[in-house]
PDB file of N, CA and C in Angstrom:
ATOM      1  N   UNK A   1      57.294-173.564 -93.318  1.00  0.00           N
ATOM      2  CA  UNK A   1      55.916-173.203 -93.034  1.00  0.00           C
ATOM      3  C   UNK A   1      54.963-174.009 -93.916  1.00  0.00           C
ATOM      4  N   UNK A   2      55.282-173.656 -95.039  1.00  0.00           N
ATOM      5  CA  UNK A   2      54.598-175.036 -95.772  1.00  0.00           C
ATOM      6  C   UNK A   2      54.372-176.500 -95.578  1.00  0.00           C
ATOM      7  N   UNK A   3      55.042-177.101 -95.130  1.00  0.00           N
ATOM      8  CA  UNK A   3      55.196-178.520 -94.816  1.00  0.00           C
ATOM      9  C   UNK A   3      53.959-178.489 -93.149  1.00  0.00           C
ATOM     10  N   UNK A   4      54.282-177.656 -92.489  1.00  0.00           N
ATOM     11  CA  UNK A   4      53.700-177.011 -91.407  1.00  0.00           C
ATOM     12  C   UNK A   4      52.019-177.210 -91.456  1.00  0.00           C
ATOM     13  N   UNK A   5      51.704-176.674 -92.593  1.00  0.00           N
ATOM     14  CA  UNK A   5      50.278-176.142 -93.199  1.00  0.00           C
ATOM     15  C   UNK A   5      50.114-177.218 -93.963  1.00  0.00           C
ATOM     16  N   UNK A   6      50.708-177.910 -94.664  1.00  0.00           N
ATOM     17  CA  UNK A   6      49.845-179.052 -95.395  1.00  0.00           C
ATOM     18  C   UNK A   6      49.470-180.444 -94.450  1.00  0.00           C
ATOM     19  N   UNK A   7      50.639-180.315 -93.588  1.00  0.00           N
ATOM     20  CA  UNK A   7      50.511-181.744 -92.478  1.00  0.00           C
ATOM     21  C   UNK A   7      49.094-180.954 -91.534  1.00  0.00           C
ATOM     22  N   UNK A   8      48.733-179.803 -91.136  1.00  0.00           N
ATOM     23  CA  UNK A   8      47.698-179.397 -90.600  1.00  0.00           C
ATOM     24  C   UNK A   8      46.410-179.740 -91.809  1.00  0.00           C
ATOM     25  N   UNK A   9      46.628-179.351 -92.941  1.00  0.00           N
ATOM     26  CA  UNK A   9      45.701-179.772 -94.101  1.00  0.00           C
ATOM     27  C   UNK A   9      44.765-180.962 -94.003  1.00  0.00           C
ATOM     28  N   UNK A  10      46.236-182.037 -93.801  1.00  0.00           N
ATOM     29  CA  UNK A  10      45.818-183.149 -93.997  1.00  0.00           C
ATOM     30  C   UNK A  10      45.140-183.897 -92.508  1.00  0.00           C
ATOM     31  N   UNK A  11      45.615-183.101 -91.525  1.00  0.00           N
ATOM     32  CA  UNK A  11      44.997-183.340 -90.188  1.00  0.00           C
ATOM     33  C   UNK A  11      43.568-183.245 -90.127  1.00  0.00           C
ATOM     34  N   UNK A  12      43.365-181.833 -90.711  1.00  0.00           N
ATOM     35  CA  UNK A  12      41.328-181.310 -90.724  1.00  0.00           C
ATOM     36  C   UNK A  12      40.899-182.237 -91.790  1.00  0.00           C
ATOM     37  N   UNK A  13      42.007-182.563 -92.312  1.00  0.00           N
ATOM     38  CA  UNK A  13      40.910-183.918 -93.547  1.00  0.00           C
ATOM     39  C   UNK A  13      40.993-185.029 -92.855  1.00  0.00           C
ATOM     40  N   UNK A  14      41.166-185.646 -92.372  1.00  0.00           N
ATOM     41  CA  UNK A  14      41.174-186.818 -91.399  1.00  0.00           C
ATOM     42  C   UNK A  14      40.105-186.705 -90.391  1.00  0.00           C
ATOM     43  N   UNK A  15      40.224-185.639 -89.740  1.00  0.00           N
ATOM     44  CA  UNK A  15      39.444-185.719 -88.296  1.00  0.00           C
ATOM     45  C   UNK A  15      38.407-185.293 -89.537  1.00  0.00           C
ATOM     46  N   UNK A  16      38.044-184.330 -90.124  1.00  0.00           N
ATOM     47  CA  UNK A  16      36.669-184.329 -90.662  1.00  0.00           C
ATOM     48  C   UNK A  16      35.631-185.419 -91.149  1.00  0.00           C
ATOM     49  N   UNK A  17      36.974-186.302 -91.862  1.00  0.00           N
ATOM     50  CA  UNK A  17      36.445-187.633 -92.451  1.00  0.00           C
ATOM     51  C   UNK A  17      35.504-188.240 -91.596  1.00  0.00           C
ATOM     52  N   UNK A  18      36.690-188.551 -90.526  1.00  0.00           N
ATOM     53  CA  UNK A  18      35.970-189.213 -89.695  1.00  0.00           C
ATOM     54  C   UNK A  18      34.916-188.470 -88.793  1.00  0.00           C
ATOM     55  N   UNK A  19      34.075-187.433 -88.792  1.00  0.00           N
ATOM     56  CA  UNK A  19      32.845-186.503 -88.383  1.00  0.00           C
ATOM     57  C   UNK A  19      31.863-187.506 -89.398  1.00  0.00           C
ATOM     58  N   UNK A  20      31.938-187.438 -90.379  1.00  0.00           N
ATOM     59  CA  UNK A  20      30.896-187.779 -91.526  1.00  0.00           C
ATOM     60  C   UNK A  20      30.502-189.259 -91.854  1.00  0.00           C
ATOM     61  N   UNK A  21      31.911-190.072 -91.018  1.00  0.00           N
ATOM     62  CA  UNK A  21      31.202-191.480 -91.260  1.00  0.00           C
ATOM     63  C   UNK A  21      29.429-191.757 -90.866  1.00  0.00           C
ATOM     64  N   UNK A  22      29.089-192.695 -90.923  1.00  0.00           N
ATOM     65  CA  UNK A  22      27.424-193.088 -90.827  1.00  0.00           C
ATOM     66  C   UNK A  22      27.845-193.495 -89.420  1.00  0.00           C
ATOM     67  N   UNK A  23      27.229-193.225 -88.238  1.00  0.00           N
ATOM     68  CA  UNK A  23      27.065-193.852 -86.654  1.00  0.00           C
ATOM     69  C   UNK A  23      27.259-195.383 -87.266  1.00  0.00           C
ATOM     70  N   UNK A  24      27.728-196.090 -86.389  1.00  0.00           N
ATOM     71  CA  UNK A  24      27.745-197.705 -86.605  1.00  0.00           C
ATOM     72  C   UNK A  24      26.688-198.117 -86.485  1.00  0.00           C
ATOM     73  N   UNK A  25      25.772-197.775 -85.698  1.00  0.00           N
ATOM     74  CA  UNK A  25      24.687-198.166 -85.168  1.00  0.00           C
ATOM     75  C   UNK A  25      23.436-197.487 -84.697  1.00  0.00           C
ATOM     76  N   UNK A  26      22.428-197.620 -84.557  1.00  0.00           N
ATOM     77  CA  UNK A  26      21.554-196.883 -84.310  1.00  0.00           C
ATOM     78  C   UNK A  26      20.814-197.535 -83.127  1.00  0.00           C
ATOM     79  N   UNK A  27      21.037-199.210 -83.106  1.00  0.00           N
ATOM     80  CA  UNK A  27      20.111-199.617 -82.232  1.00  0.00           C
ATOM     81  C   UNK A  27      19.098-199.279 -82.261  1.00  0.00           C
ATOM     82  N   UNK A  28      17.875-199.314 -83.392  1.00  0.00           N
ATOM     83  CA  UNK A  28      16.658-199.099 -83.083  1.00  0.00           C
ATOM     84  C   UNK A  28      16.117-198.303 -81.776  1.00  0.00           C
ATOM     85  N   UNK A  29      16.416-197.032 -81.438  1.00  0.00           N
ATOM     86  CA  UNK A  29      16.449-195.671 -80.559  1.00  0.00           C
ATOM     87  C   UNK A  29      15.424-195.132 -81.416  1.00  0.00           C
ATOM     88  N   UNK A  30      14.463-194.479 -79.859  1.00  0.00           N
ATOM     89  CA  UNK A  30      13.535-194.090 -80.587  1.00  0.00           C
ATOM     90  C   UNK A  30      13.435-192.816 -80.229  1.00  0.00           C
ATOM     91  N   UNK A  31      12.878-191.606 -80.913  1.00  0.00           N
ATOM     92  CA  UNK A  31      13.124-190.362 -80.322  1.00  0.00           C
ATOM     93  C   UNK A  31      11.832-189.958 -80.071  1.00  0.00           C
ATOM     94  N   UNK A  32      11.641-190.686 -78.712  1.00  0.00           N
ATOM     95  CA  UNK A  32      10.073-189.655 -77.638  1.00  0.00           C
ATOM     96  C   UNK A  32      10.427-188.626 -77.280  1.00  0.00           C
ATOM     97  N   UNK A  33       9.583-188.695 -75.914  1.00  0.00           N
ATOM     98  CA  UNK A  33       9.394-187.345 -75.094  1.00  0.00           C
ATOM     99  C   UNK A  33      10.484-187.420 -73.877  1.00  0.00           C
ATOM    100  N   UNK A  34      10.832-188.560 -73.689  1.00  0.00           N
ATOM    101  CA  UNK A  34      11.976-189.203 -72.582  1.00  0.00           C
ATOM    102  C   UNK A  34      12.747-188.699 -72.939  1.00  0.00           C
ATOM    103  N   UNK A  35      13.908-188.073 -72.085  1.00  0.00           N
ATOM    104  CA  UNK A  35      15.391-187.902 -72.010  1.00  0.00           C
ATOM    105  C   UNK A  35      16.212-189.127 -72.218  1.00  0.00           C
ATOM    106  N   UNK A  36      16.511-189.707 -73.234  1.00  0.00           N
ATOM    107  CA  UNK A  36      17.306-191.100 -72.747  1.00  0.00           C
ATOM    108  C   UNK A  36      18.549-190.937 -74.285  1.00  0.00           C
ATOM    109  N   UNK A  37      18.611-192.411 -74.244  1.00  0.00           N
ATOM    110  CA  UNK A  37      19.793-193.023 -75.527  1.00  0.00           C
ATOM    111  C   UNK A  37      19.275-192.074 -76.646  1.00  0.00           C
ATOM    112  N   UNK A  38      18.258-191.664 -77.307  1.00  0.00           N
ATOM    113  CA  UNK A  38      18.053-191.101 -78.166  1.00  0.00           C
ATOM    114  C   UNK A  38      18.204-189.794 -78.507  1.00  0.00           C
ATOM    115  N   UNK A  39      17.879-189.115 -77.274  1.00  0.00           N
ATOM    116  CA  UNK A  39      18.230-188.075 -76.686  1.00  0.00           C
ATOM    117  C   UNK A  39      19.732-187.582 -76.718  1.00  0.00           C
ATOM    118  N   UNK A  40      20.369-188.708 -76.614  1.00  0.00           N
ATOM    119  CA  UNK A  40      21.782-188.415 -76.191  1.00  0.00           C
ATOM    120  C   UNK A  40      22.223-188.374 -77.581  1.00  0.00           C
ATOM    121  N   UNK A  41      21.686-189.625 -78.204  1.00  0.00           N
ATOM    122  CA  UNK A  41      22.470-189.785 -79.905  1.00  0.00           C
ATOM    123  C   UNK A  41      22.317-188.286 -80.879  1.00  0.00           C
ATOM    124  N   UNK A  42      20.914-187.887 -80.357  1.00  0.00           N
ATOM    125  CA  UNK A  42      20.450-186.278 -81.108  1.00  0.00           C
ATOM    126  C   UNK A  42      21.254-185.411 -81.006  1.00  0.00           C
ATOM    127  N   UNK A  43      22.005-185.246 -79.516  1.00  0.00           N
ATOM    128  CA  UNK A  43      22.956-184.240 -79.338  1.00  0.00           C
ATOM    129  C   UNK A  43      24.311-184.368 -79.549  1.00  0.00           C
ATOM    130  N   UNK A  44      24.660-185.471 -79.403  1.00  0.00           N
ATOM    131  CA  UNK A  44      26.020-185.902 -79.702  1.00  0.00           C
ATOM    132  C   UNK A  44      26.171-185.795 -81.330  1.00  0.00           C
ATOM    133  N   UNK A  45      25.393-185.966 -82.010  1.00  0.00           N
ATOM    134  CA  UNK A  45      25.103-185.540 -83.506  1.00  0.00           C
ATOM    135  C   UNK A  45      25.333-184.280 -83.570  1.00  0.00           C
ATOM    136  N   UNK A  46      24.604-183.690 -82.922  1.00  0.00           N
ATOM    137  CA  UNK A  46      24.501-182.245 -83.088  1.00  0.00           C
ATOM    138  C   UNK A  46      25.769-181.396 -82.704  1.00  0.00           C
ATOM    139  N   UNK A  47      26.709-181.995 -82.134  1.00  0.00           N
ATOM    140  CA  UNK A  47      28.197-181.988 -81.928  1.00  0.00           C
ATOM    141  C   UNK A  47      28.960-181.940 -82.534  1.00  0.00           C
ATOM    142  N   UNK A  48      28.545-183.479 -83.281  1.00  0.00           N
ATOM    143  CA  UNK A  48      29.831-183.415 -84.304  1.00  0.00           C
ATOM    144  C   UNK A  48      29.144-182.978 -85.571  1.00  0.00           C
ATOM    145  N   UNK A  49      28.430-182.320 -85.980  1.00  0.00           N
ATOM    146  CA  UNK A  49      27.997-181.551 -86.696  1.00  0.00           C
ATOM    147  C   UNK A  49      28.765-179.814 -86.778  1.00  0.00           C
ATOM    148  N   UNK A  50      28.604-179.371 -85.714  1.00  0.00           N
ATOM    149  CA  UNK A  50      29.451-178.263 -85.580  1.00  0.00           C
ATOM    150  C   UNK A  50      30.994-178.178 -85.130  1.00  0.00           C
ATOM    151  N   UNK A  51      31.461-179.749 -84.870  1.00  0.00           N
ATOM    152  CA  UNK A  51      32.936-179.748 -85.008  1.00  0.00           C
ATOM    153  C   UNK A  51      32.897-179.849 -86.207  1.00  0.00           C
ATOM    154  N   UNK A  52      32.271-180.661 -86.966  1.00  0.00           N
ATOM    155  CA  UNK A  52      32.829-180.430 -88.501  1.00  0.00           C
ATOM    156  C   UNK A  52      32.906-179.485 -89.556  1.00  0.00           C
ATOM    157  N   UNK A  53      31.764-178.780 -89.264  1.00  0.00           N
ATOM    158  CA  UNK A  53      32.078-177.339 -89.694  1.00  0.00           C
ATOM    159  C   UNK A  53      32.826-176.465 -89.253  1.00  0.00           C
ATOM    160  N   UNK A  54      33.461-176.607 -87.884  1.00  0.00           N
ATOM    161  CA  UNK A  54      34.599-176.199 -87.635  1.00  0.00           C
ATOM    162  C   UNK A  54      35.942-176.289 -88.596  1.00  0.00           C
ATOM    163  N   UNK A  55      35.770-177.371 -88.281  1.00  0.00           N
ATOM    164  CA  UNK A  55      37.239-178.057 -89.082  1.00  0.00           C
ATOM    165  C   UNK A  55      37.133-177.689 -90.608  1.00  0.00           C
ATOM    166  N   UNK A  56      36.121-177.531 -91.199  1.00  0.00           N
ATOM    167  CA  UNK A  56      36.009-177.146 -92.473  1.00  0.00           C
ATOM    168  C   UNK A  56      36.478-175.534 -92.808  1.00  0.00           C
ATOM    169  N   UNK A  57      35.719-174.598 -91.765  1.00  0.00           N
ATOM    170  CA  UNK A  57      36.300-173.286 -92.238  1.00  0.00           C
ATOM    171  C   UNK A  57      37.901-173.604 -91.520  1.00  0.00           C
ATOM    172  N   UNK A  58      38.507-174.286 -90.741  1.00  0.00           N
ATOM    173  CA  UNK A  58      39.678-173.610 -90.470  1.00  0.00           C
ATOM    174  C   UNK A  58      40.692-174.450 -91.958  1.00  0.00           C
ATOM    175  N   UNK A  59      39.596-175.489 -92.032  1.00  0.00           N
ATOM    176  CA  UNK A  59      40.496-176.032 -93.166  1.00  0.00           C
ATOM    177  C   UNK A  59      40.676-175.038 -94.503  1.00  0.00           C
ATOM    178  N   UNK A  60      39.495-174.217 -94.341  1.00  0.00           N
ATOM    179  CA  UNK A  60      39.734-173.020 -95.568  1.00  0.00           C
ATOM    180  C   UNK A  60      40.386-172.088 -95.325  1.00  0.00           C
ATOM    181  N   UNK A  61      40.680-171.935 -93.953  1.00  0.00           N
ATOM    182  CA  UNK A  61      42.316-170.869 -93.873  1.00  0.00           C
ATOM    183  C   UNK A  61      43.243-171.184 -94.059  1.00  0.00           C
ATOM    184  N   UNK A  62      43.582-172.636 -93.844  1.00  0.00           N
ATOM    185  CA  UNK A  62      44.837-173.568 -93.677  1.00  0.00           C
ATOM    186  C   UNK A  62      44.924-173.082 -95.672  1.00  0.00           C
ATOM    187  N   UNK A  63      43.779-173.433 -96.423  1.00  0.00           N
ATOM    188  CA  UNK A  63      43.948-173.374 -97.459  1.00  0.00           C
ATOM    189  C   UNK A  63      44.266-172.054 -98.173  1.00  0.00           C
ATOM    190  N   UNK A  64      44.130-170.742 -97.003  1.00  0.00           N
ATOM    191  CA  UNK A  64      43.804-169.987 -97.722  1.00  0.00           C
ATOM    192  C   UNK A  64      45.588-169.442 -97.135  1.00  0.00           C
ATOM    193  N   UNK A  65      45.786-169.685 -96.311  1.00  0.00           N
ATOM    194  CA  UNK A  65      47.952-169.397 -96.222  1.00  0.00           C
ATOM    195  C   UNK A  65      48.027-169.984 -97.040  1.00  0.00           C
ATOM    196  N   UNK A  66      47.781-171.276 -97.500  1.00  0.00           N
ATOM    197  CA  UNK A  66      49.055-171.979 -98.749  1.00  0.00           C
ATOM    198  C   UNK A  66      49.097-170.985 -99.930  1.00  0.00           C
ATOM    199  N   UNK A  67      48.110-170.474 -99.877  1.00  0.00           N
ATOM    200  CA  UNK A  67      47.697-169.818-101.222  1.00  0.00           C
ATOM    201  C   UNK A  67      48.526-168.490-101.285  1.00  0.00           C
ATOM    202  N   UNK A  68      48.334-168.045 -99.535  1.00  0.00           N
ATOM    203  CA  UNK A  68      49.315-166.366 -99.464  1.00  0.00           C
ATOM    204  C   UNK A  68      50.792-166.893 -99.810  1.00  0.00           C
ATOM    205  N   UNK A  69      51.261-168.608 -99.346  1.00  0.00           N
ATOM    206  CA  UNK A  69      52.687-168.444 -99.319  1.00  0.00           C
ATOM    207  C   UNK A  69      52.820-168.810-101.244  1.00  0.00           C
ATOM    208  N   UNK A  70      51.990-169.108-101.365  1.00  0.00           N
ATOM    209  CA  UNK A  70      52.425-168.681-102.896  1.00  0.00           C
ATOM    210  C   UNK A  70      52.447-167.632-103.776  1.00  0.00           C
ATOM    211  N   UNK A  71      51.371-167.146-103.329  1.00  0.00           N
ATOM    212  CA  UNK A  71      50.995-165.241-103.630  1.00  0.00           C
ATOM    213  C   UNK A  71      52.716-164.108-103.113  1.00  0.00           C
ATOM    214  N   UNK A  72      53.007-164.723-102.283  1.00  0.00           N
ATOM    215  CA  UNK A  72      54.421-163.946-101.394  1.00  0.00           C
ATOM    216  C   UNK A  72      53.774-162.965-100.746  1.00  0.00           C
ATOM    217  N   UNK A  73      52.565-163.215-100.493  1.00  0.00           N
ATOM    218  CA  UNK A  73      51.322-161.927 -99.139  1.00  0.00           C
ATOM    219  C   UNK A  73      51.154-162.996 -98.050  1.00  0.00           C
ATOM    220  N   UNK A  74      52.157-164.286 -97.747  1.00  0.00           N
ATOM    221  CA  UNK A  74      52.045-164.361 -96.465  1.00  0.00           C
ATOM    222  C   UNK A  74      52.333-163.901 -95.061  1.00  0.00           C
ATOM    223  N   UNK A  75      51.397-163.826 -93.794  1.00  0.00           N
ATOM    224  CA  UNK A  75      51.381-162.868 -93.113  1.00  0.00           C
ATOM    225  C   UNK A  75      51.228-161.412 -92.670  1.00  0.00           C
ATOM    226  N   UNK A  76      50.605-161.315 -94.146  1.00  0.00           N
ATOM    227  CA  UNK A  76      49.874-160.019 -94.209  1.00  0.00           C
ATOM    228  C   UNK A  76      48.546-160.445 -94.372  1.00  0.00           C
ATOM    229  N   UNK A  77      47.611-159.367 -93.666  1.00  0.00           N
ATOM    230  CA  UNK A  77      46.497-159.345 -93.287  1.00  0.00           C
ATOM    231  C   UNK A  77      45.650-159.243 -94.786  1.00  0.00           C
ATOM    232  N   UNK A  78      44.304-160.181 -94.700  1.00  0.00           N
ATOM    233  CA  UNK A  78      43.354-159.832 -96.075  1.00  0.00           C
ATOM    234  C   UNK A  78      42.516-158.552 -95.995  1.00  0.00           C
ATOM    235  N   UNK A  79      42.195-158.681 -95.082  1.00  0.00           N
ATOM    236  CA  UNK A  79      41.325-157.469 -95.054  1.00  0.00           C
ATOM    237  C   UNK A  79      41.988-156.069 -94.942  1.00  0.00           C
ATOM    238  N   UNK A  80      42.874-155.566 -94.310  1.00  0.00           N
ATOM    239  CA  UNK A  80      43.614-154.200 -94.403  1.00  0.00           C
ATOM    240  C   UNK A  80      45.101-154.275 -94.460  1.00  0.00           C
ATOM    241  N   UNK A  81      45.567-155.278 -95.076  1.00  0.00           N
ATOM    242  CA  UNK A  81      46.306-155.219 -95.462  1.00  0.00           C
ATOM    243  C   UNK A  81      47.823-155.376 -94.519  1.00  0.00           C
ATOM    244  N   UNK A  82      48.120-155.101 -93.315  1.00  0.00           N
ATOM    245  CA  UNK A  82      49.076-155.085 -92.608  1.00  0.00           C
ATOM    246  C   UNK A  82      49.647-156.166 -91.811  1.00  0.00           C
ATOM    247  N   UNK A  83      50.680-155.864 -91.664  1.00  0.00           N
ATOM    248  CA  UNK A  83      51.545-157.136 -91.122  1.00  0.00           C
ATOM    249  C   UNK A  83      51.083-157.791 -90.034  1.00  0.00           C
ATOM    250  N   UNK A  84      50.932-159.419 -89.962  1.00  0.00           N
ATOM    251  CA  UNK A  84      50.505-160.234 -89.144  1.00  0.00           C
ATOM    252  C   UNK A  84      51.179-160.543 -87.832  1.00  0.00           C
ATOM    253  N   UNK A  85      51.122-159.885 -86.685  1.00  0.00           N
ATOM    254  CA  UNK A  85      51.913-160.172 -85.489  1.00  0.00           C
ATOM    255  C   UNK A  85      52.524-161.241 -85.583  1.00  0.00           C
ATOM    256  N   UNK A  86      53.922-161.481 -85.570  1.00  0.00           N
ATOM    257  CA  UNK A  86      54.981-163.004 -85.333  1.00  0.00           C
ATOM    258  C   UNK A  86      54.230-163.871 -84.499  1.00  0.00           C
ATOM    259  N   UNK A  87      53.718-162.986 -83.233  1.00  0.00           N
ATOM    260  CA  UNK A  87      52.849-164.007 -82.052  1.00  0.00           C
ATOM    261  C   UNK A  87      51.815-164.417 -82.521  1.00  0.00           C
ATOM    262  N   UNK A  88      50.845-163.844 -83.331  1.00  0.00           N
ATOM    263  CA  UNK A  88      49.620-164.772 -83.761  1.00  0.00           C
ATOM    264  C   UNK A  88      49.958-165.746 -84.536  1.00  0.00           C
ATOM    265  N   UNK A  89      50.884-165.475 -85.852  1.00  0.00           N
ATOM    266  CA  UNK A  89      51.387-166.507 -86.643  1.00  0.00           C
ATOM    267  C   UNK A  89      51.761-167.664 -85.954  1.00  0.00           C
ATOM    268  N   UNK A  90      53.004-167.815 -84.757  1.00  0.00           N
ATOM    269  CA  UNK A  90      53.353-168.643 -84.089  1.00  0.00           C
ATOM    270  C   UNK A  90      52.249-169.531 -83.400  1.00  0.00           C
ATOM    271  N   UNK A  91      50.812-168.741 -82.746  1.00  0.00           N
ATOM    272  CA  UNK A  91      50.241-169.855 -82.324  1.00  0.00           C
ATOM    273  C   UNK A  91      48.924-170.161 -83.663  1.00  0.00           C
ATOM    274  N   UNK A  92      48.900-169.631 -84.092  1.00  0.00           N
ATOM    275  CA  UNK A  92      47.672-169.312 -85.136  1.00  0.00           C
ATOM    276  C   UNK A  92      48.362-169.339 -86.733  1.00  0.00           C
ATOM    277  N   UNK A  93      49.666-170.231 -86.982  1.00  0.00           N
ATOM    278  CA  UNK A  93      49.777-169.920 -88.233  1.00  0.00           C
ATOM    279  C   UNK A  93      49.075-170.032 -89.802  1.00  0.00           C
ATOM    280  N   UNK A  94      48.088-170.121 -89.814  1.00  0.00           N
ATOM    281  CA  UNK A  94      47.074-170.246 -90.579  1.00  0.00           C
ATOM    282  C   UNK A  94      45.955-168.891 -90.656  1.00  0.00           C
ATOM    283  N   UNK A  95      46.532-167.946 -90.007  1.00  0.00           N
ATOM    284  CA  UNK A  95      46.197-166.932 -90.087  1.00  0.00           C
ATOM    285  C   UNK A  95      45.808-165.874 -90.934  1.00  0.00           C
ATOM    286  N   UNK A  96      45.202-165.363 -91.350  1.00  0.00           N
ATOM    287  CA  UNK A  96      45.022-164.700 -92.374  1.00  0.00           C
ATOM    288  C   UNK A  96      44.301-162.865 -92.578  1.00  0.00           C
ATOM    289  N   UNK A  97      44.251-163.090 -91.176  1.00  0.00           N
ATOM    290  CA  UNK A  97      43.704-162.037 -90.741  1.00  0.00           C
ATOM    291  C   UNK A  97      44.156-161.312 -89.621  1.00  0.00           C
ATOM    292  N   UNK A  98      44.686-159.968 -89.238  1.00  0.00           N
ATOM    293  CA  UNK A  98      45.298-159.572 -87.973  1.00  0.00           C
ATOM    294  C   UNK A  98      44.122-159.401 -86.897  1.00  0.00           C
ATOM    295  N   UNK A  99      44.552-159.571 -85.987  1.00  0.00           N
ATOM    296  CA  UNK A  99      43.604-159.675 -84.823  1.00  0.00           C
ATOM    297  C   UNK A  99      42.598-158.262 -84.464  1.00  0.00           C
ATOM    298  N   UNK A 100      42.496-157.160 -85.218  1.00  0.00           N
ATOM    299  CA  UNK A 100      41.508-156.445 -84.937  1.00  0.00           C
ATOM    300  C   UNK A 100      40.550-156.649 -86.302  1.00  0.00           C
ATOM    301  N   UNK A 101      41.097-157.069 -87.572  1.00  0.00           N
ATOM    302  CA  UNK A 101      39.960-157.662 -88.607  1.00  0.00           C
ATOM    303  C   UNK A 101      39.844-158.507 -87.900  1.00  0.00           C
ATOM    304  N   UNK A 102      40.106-159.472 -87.681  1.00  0.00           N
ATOM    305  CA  UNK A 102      39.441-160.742 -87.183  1.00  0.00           C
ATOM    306  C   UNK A 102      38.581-160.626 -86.450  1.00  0.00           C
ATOM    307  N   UNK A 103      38.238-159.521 -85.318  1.00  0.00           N
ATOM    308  CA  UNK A 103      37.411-159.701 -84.277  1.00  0.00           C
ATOM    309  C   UNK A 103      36.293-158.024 -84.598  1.00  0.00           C
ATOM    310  N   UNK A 104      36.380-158.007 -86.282  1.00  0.00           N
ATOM    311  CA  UNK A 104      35.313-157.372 -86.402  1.00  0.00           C
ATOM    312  C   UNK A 104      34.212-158.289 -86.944  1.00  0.00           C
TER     313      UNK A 104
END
């Protein structure tokens, strides 16, 4: 499971990296009142803006199992404490929370 979770680690650090590079280019785009290239660059920004904060909190769960499998509280829930369904672990192993904390 470990090896599991750090190769995922190192996955959200990669794809994040690459969220944060500088655009290559800007092409002098200007941002009017037109729908156009500029338009598009604003939102497509605004994209990978919230993939990357994606990838950041899941990267803080990823971080936060390594931490249970060292604690020996992996797969038990943070918030109340109880055992983490095998099935969430399996698709969700970075889990840290059982699925009725989670979806409070």
């Amino acid at each position: 499971m470990r090896e599991m979770l750090l190769a995922k680690q190192r996955d959200l650090a990669e794809r994040a990296d690459g969220l944060t590079a500088p655009p290559d280019s800007t092409g002098g785009i200007s941002f009017g009142k037109r729908v156009g290239d500029g338009t598009s660059l604003a939102v497509e920004r605004l994209t990978q803006v919230a993939a990357h904060e994606q990838l950041l909190w899941q990267a803080e769960e990823v971080e936060r199992a390594l931490a249970k499998l060292d604690e020996g509280t992996y797969g038990m829930c943070d918030s109340c404490g109880a055992p983490i369904p095998a099935g969430r672990l399996d698709i969700h192993p970075w889990a840290v929370l059982c699925v009725p904390c989670a979806s409070e």
